[in-house]
Each structure stands twice: as structure tokens, then as C-alpha cells.
N, C-alpha and C. Protein backbone atom coordinates (compact mmCIF):
# COMPACT_ATOMS: atom_id res chain seq x y z
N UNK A 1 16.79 10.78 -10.61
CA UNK A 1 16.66 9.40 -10.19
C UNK A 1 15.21 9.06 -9.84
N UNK A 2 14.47 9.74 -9.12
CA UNK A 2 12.97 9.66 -8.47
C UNK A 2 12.09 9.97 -9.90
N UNK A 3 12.64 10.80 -10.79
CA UNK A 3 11.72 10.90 -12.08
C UNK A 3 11.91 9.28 -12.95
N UNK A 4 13.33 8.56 -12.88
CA UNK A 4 13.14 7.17 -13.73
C UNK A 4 12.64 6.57 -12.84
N UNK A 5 12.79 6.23 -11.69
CA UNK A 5 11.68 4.88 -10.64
C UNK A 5 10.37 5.49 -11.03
N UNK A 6 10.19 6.36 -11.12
CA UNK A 6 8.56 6.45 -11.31
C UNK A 6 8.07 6.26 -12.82
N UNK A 7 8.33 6.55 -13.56
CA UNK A 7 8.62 6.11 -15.02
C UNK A 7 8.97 5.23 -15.36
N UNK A 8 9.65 4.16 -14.55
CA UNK A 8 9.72 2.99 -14.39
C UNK A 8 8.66 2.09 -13.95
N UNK A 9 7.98 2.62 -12.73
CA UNK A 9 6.51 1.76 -12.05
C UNK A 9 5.58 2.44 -12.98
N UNK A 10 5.66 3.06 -13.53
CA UNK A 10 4.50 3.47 -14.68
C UNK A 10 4.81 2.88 -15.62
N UNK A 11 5.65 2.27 -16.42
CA UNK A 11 5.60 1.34 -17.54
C UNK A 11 5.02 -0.66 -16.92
N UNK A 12 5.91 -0.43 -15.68
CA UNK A 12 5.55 -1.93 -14.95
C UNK A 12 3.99 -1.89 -14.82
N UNK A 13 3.12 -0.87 -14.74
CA UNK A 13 1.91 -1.10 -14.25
C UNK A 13 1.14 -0.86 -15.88
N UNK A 14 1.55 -0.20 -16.64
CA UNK A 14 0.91 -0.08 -17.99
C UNK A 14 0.97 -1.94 -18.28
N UNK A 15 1.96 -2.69 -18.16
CA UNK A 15 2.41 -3.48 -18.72
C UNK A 15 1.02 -4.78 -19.45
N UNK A 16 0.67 -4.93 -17.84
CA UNK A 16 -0.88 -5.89 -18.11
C UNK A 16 -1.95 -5.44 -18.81
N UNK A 17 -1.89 -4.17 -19.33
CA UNK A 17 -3.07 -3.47 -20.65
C UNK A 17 -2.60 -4.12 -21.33
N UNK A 18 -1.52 -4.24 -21.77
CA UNK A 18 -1.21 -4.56 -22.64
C UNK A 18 -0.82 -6.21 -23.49
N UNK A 19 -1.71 -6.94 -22.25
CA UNK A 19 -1.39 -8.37 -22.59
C UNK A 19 -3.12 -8.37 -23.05
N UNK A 20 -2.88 -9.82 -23.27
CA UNK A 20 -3.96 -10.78 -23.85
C UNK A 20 -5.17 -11.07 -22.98
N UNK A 21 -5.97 -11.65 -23.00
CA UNK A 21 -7.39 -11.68 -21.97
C UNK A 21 -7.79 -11.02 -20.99
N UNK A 22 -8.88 -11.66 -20.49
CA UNK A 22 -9.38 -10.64 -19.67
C UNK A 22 -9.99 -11.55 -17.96
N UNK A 23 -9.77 -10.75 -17.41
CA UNK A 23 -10.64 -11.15 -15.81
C UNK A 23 -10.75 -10.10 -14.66
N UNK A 24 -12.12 -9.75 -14.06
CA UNK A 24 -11.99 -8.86 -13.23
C UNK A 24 -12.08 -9.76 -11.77
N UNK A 25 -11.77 -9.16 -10.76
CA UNK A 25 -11.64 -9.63 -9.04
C UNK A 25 -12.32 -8.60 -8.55
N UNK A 26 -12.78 -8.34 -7.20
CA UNK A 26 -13.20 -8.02 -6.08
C UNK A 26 -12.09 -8.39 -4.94
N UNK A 27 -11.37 -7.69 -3.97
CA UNK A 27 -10.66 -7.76 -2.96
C UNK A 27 -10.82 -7.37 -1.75
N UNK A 28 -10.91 -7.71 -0.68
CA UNK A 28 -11.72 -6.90 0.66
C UNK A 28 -10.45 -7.85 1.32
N UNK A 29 -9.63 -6.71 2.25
CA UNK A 29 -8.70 -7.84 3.25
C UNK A 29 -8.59 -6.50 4.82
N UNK A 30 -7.63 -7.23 5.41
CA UNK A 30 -7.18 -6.75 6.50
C UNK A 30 -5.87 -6.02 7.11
N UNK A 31 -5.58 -5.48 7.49
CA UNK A 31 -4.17 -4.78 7.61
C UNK A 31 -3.37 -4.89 8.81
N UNK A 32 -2.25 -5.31 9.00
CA UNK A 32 -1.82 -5.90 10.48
C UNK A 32 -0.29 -4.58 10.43
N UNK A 33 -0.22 -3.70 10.66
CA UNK A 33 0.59 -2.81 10.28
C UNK A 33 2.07 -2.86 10.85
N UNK A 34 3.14 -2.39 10.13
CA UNK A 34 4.19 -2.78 11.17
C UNK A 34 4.83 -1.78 11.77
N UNK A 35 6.20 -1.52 12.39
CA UNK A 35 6.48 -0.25 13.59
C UNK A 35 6.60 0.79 12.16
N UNK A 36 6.91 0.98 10.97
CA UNK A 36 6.20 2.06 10.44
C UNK A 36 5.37 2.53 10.41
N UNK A 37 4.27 2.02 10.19
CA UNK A 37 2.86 2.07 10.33
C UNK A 37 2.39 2.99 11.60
N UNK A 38 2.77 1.85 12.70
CA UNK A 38 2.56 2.49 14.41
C UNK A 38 2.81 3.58 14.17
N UNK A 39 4.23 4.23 13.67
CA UNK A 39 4.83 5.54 13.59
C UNK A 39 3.82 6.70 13.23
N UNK A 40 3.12 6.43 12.27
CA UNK A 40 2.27 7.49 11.71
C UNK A 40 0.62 7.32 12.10
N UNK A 41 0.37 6.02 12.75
CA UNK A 41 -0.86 6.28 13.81
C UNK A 41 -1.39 5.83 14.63
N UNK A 42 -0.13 5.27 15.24
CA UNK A 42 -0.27 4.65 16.49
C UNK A 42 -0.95 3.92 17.15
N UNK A 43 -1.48 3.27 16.05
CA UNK A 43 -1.78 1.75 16.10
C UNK A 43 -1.25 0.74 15.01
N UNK A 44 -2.23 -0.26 14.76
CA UNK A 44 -1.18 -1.07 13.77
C UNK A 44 -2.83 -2.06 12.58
N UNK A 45 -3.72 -1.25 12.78
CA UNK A 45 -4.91 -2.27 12.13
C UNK A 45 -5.54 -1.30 11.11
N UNK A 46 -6.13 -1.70 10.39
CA UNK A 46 -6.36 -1.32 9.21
C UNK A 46 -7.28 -2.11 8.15
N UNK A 47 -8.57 -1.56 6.93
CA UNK A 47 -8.87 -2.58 6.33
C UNK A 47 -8.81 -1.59 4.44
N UNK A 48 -9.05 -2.82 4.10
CA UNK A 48 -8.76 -2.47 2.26
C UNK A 48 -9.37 -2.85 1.32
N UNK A 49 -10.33 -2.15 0.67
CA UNK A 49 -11.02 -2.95 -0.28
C UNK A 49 -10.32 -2.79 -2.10
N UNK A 50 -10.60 -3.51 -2.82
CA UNK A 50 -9.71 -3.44 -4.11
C UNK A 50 -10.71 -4.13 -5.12
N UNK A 51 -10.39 -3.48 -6.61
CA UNK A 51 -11.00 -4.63 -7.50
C UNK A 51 -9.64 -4.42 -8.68
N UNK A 52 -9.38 -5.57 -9.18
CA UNK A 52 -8.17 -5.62 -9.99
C UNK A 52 -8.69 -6.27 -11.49
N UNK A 53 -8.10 -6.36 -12.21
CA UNK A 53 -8.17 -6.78 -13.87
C UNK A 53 -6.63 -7.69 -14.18
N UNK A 54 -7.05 -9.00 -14.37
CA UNK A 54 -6.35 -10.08 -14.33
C UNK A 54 -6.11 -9.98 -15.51
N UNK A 55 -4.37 -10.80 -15.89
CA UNK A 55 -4.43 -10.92 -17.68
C UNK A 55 -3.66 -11.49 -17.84
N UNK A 56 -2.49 -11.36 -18.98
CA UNK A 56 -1.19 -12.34 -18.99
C UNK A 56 -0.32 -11.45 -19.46
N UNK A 57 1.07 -11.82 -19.11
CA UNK A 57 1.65 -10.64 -20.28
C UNK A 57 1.92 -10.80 -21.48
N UNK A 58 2.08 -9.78 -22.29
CA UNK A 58 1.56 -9.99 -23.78
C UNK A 58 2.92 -11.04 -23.76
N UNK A 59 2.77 -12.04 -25.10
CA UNK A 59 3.59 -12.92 -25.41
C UNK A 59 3.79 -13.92 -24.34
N UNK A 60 3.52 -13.86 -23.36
CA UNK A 60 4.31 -14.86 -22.83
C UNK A 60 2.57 -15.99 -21.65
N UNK A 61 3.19 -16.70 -20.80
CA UNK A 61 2.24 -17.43 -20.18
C UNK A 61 1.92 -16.61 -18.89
N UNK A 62 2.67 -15.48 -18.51
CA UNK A 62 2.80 -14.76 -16.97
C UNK A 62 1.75 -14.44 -16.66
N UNK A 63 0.78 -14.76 -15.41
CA UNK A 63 0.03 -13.70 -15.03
C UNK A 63 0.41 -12.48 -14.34
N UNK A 64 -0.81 -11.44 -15.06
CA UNK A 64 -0.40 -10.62 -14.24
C UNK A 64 -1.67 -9.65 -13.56
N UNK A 65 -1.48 -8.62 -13.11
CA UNK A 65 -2.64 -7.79 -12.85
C UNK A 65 -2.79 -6.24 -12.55
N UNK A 66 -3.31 -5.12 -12.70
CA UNK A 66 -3.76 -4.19 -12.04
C UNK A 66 -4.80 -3.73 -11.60
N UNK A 67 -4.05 -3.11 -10.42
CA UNK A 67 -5.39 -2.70 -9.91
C UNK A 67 -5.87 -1.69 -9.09
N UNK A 68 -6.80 -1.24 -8.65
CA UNK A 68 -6.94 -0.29 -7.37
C UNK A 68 -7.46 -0.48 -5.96
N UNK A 69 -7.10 0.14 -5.48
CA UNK A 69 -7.37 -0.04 -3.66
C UNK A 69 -7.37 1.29 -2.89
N UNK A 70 -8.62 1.22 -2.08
CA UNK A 70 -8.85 2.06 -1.18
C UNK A 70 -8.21 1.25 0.36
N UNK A 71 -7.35 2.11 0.76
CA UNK A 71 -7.36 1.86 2.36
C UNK A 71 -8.28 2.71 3.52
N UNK A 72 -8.04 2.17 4.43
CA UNK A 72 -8.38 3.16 5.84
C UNK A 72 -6.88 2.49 6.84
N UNK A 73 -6.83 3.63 7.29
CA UNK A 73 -5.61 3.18 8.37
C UNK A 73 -5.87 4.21 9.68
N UNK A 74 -7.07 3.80 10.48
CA UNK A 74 -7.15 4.87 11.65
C UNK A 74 -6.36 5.15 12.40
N UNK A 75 -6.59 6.36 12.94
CA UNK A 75 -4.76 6.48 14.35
C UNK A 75 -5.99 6.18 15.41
N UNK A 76 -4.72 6.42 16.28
CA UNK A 76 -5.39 6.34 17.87
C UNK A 76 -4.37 7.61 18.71
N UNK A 77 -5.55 8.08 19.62
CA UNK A 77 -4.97 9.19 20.14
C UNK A 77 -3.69 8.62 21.24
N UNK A 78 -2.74 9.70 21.08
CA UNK A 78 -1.59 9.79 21.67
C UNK A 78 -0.86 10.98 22.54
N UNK A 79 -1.15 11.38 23.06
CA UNK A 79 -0.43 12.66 24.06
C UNK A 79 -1.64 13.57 23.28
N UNK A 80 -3.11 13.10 23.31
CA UNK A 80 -3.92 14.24 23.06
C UNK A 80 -3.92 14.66 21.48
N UNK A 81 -2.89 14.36 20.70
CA UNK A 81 -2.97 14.09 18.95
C UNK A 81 -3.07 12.60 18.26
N UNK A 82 -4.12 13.03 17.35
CA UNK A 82 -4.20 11.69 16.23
C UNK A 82 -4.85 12.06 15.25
N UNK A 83 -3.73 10.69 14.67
CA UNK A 83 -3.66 10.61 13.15
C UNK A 83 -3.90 9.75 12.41
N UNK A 84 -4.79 9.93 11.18
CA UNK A 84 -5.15 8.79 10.80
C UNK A 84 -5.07 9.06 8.99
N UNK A 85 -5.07 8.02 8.34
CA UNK A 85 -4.35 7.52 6.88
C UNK A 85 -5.29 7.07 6.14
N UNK A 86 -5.68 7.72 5.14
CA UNK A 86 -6.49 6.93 3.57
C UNK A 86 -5.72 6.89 2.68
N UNK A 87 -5.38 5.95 1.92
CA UNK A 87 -4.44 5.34 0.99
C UNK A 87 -5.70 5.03 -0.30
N UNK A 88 -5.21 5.66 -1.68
CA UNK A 88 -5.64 5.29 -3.11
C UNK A 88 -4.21 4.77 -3.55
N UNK A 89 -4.65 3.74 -3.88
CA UNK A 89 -3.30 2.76 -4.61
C UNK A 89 -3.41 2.37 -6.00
N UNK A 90 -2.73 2.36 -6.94
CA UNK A 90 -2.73 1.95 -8.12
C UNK A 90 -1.54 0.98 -8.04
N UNK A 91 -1.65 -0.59 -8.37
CA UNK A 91 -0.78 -1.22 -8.45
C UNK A 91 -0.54 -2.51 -9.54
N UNK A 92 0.28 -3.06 -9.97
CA UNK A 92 0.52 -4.06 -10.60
C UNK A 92 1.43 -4.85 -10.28
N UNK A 93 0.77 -6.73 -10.45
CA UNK A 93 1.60 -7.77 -9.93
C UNK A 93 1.82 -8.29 -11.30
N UNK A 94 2.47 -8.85 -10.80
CA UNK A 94 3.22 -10.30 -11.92
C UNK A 94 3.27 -11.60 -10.86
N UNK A 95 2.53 -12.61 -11.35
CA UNK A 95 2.61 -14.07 -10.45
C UNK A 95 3.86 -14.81 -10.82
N UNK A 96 4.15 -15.40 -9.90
CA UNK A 96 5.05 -16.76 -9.97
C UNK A 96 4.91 -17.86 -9.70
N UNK A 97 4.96 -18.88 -10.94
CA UNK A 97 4.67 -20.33 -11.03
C UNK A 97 5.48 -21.02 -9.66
N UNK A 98 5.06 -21.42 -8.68
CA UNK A 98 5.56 -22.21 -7.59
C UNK A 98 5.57 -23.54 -7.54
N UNK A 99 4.78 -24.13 -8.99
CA UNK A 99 4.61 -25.61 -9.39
C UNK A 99 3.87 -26.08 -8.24
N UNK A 100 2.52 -25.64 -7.99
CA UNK A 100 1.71 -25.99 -7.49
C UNK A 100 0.90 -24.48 -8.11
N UNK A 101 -0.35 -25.81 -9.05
CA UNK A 101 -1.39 -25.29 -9.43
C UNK A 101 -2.13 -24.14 -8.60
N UNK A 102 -2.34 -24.48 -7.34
CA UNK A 102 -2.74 -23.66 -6.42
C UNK A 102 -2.37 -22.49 -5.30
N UNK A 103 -0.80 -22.61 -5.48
CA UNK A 103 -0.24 -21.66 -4.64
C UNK A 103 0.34 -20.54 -5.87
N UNK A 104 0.58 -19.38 -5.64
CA UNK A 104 0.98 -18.64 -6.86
C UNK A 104 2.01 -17.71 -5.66
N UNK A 105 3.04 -17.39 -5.90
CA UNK A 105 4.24 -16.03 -5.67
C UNK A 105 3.62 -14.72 -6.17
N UNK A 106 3.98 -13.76 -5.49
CA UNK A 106 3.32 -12.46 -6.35
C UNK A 106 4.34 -11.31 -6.14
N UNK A 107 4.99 -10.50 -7.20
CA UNK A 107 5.67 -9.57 -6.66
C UNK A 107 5.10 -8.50 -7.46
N UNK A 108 5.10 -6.99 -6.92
CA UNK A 108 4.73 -6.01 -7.43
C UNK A 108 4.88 -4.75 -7.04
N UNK A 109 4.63 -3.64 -8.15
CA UNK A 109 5.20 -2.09 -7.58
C UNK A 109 3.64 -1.15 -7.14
N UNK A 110 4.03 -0.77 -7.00
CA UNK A 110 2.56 0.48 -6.34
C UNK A 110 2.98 2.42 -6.42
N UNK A 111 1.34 2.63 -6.85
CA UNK A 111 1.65 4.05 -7.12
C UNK A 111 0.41 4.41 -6.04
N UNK A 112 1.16 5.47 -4.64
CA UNK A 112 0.07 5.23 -3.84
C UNK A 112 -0.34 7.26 -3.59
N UNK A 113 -1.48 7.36 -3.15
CA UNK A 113 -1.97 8.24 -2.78
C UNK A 113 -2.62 8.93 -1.49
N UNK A 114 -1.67 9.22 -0.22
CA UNK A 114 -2.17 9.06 0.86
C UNK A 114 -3.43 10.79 1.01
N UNK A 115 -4.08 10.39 2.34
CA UNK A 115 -4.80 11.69 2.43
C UNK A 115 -4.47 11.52 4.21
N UNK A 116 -4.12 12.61 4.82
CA UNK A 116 -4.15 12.52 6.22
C UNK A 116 -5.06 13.52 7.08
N UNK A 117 -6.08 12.39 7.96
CA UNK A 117 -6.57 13.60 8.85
C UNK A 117 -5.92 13.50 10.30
N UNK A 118 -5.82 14.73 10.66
CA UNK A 118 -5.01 15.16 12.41
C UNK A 118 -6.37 16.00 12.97
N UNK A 119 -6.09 15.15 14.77
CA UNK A 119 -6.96 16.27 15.60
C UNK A 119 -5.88 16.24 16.49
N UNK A 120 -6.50 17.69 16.92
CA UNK A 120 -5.55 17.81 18.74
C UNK A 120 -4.69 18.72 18.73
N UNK A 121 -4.11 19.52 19.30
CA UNK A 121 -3.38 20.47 19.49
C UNK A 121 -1.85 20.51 19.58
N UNK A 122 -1.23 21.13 18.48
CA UNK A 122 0.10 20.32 18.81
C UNK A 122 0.58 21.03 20.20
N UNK A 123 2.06 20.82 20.29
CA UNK A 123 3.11 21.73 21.38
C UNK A 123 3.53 22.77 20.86
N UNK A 124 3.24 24.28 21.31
CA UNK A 124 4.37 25.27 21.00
C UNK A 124 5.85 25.08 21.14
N UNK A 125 6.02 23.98 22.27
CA UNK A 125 7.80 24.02 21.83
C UNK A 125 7.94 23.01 20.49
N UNK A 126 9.26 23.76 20.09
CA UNK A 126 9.70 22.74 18.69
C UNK A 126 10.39 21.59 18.55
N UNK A 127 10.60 21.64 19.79
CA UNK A 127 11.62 20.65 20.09
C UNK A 127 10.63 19.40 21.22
N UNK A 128 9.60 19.78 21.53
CA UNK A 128 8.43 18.65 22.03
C UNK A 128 8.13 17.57 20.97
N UNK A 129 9.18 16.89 20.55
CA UNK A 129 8.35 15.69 19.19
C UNK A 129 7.09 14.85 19.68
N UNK A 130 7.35 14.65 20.67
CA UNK A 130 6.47 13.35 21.61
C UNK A 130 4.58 14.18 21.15
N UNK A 131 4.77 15.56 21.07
CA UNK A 131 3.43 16.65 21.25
C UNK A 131 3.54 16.81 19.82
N UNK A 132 3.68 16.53 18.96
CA UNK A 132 3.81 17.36 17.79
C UNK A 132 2.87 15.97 16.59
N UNK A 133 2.67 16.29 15.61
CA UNK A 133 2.01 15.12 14.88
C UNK A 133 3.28 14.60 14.22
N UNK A 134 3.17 13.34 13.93
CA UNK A 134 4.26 12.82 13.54
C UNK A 134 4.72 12.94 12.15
N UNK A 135 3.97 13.89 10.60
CA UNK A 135 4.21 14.01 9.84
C UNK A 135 3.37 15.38 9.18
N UNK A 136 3.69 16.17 9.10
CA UNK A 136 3.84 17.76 8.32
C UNK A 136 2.80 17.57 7.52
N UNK A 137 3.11 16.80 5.84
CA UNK A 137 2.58 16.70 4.71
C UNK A 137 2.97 15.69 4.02
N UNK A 138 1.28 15.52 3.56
CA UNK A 138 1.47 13.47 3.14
C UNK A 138 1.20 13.83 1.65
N UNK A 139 1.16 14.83 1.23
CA UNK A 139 0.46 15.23 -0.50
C UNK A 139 1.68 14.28 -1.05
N UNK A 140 1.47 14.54 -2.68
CA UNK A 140 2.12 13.78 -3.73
C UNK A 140 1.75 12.21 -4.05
N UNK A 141 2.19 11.48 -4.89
CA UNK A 141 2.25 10.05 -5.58
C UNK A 141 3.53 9.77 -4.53
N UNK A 142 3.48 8.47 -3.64
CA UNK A 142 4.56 8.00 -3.19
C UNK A 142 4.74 6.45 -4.09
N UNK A 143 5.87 5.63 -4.40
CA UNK A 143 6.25 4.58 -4.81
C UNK A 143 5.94 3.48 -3.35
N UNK A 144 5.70 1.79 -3.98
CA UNK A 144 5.57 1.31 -2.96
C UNK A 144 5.99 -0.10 -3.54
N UNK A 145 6.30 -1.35 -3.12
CA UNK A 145 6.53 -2.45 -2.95
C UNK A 145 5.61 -3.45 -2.70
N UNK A 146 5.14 -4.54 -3.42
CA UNK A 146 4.23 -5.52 -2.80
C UNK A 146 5.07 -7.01 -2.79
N UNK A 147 4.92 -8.17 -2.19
CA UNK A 147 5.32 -9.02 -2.16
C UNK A 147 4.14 -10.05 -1.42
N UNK A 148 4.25 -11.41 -1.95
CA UNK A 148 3.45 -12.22 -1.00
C UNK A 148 3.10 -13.26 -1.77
N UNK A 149 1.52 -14.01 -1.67
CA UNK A 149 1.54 -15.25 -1.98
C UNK A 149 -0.11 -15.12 -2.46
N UNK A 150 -0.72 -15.75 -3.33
CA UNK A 150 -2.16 -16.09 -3.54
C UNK A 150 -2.68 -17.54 -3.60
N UNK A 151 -3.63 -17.98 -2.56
CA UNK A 151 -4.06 -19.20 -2.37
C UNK A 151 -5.26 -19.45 -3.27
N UNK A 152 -4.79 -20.69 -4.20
CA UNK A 152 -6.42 -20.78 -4.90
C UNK A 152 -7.45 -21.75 -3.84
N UNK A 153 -8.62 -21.29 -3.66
CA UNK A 153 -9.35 -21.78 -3.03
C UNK A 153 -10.83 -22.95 -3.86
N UNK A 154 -11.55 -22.03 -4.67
CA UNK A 154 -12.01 -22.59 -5.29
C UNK A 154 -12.22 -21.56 -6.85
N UNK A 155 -12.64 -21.63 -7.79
CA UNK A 155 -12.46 -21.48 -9.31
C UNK A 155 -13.07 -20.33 -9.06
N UNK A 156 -13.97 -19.63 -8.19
CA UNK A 156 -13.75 -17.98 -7.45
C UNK A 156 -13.26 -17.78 -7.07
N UNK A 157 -13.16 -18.14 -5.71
CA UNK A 157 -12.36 -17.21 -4.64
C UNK A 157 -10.59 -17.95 -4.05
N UNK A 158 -10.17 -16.83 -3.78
CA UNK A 158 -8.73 -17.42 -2.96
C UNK A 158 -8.89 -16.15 -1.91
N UNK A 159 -7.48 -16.94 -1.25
CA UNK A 159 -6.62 -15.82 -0.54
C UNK A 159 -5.51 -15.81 -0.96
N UNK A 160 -5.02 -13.98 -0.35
CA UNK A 160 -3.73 -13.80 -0.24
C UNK A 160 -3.34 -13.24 0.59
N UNK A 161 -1.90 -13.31 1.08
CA UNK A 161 -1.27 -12.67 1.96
C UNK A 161 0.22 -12.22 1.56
N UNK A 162 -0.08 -10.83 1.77
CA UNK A 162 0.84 -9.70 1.38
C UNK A 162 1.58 -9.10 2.36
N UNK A 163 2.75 -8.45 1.91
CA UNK A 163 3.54 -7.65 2.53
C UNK A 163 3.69 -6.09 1.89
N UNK A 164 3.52 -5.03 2.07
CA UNK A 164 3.69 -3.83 1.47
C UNK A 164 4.25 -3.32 1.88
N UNK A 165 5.49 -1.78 1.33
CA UNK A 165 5.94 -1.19 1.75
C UNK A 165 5.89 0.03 0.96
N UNK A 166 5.77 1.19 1.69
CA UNK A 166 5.25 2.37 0.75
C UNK A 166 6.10 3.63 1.10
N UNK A 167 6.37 4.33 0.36
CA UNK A 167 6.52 6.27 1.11
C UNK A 167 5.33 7.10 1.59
N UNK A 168 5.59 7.53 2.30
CA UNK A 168 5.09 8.48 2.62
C UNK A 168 5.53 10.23 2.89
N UNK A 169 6.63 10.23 3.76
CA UNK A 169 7.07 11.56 4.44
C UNK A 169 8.65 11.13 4.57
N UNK A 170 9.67 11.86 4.09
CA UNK A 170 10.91 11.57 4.51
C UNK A 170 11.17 13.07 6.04
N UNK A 171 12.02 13.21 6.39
CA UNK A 171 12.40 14.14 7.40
C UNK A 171 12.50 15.37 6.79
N UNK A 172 11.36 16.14 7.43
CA UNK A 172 11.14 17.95 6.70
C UNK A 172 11.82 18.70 7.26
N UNK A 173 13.58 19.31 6.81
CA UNK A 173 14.52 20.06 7.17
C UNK A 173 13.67 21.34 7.22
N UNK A 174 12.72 21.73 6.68
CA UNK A 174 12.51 22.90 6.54
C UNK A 174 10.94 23.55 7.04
N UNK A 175 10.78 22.21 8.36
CA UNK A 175 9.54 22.50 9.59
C UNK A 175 10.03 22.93 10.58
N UNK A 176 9.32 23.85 11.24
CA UNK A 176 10.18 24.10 12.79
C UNK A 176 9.93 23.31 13.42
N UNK A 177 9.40 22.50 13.59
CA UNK A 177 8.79 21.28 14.38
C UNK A 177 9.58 20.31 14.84
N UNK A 178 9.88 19.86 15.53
CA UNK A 178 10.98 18.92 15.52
C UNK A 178 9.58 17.68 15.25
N UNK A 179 9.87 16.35 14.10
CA UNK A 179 8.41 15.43 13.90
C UNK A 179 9.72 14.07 14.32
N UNK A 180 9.11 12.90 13.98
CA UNK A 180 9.28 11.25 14.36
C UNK A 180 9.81 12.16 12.51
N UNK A 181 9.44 11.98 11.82
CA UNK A 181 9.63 12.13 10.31
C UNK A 181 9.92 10.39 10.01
N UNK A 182 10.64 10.61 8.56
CA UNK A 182 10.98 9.33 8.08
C UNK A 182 9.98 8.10 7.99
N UNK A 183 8.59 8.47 7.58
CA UNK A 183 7.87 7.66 7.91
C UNK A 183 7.31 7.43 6.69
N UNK A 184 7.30 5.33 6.63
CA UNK A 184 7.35 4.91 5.35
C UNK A 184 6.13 3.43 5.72
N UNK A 185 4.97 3.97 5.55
CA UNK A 185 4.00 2.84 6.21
C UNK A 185 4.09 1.55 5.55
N UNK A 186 4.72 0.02 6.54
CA UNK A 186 4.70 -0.82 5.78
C UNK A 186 3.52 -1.65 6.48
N UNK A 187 3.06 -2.95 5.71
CA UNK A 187 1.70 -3.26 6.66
C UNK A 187 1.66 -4.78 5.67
N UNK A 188 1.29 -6.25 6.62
CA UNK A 188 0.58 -7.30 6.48
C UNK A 188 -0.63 -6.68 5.85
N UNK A 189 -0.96 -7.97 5.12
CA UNK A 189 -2.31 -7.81 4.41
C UNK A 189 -3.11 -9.05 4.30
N UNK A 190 -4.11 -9.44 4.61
CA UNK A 190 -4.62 -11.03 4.33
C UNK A 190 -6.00 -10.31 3.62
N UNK A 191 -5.75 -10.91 2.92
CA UNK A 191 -7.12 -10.82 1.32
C UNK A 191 -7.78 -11.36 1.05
N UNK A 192 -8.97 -11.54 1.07
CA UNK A 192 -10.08 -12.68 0.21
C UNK A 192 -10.67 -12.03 -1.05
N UNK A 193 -10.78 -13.02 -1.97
CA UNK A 193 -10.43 -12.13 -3.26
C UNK A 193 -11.95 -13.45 -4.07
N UNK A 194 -13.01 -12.41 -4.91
CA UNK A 194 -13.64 -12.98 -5.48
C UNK A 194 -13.40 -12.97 -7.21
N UNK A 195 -13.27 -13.58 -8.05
CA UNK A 195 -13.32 -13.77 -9.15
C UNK A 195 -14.28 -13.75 -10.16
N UNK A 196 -14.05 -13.23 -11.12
CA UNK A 196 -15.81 -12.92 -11.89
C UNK A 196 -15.98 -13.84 -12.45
């Protein structure tokens, strides 16, 4: 099942190579994180820079786009441990006509790449979660979700504001650790986005 969703967001994101024209962006936004987020670093702020390649899909009038993004998602210390999140994202949208020239719908999938750094000492007991870092191992490609809206501003620049939801760590049966586990960072996004 996890081998077709991903083989699945890998054809959705091939998809915009494969259309007609061309346009590159610049993206720099902000991250307002939500109690997932908190979960894995205990705070909730964050920033993101991106540059994407605008197009249509082949045959039809759709825009669409891919693209990449670097995050930062710092922790903040907590019982003496913290943790903090770099995110490489590969993603692709498809817009939606809202019949207003200037407002656009956006939905899209994401192929993300976290890196985690931890300081601080955990707890020798295993059963101390509160002392322990809240996630084992962030390696692998996790799947992710985008949703939201793009404001045209002027014939460069807009905004947007996004919603994401990503994997990260499900619950590791096989840590002695007792962790928070289950942690799936979702996070606000407000974007200012330049146009070439």
C-alpha cells in the first residue's frame, strides 16, 4: 500500500514536466506550526525558502507547479532536551479556478526529507517519556499534503497561505524508550512569492 501512495505522488509530481510552458518563482514564507509540530519541538515557528517551476498541465488550461523547499523548524529546550527539524521538500500543486482572476485554490502532494538535530541527555528510565526525545529516527522520504490559497498581488509577486501536513515518525515498538511517538508535523505557512 505505502509502495502505490508513493508511486502515486511520484507520478502527481512528474505530472507538470510534462505540460506546456514555462515560469520560474522564488518563495520565502513563515511557519506557524500546529500541536504536531509542538510535539517534535516544542515550539510552533519556523521559516521556508522555495523556488518552484510554473506550467500547465499538458492538454488542458490547469495550472500547475513543482517545486523545492528548504525548511528550518527550531526546537526549544524542554526538561533539558531539544529538538530541532530541517525539512527538503519536493512538491507539486495543481491550482483552482475560484473565478476570480486573482484568488487561485491550490491543492497538492509532497515528497519530504527531514534531518533531526537533538541536544541534552536523555533519562535512563524507559518509561520517563517527559526525559526522553520525542522521536528515535526521522531518516527516509515521508509523504505529505498541501492545501491553501494564492493571492495575485501584482504581475510578480503574490501571496499564499498554506496548510501542510507531513510524516515523520509513527510509534517505534521496537525502542526501549518509552517516546510522545506518532509524530506527523503539520504547520501554517504564509508565503511571498516572486515571479520571473
Amino acid at each position: 500500500m505505502i509502495k502505490t501512495l508513493r508511486t502515486s505522488v511520484l507520478g502527481l509530481l512528474a505530472l507538470p514536466l510534462a505540460a506546456q510552458g514555462a515560469g520560474f518563482s522564488l518563495a520565502g514564507g513563515l511557519l506557524a506550526g500546529s500541536d504536531s509540530l509542538k510535539k517534535a519541538t516544542n515550539q510552533s515557528s519556523g521559516f521556508l525558502l522555495g523556488a518552484d517551476y510554473g506550467t500547465r498541465v499538458i492538454g488542458t488550461e490547469v495550472p500547475a507547479r513543482l517545486g523545492l523547499a528548504f525548511a528550518s523548524m527550531p526546537g526549544k529546550e524542554s526538561n533539558g532536551l531539544k529538538t530541532s527539524l530541517a525539512l527538503t521538500q519536493l512538491h507539486g500543486d495543481v491550482f483552482i479556478d475560484t473565478g476570480s482572476p486573482s484568488v487561485h485554490g491550490l491543492v497538492g502532494l509532497s515528497l519530504n526529507h527531514y534531518s533531526m538535530s537533538r541536544t541534552g541527555t536523555e533519562s535512563a528510565d524507559p518509561a520517563d517519556v517527559d526525559h526522553h526525545f520525542p522521536v528515535r529516527d526521522a531518516s527516509g522520504m515521508k509523504l505529505g499534503l498541501r492545501v491553501g490559497a494564492a493571492f495575485t498581488v501584482s504581475d510578480h509577486w503574490s501571496l499564499e497561505v498554506l496548510y501542510q501536513q507531513t510524516e515523520l515518525a509513527g510509534k517505534d515498538l521496537s525502542d526501549p524508550q518509552v517516546r510522545r511517538g506518532g509524530v506527523n508535523p503539520g504547520w501554517f505557512e504564509l508565503d511571498l512569492r516572486w515571479r520571473f
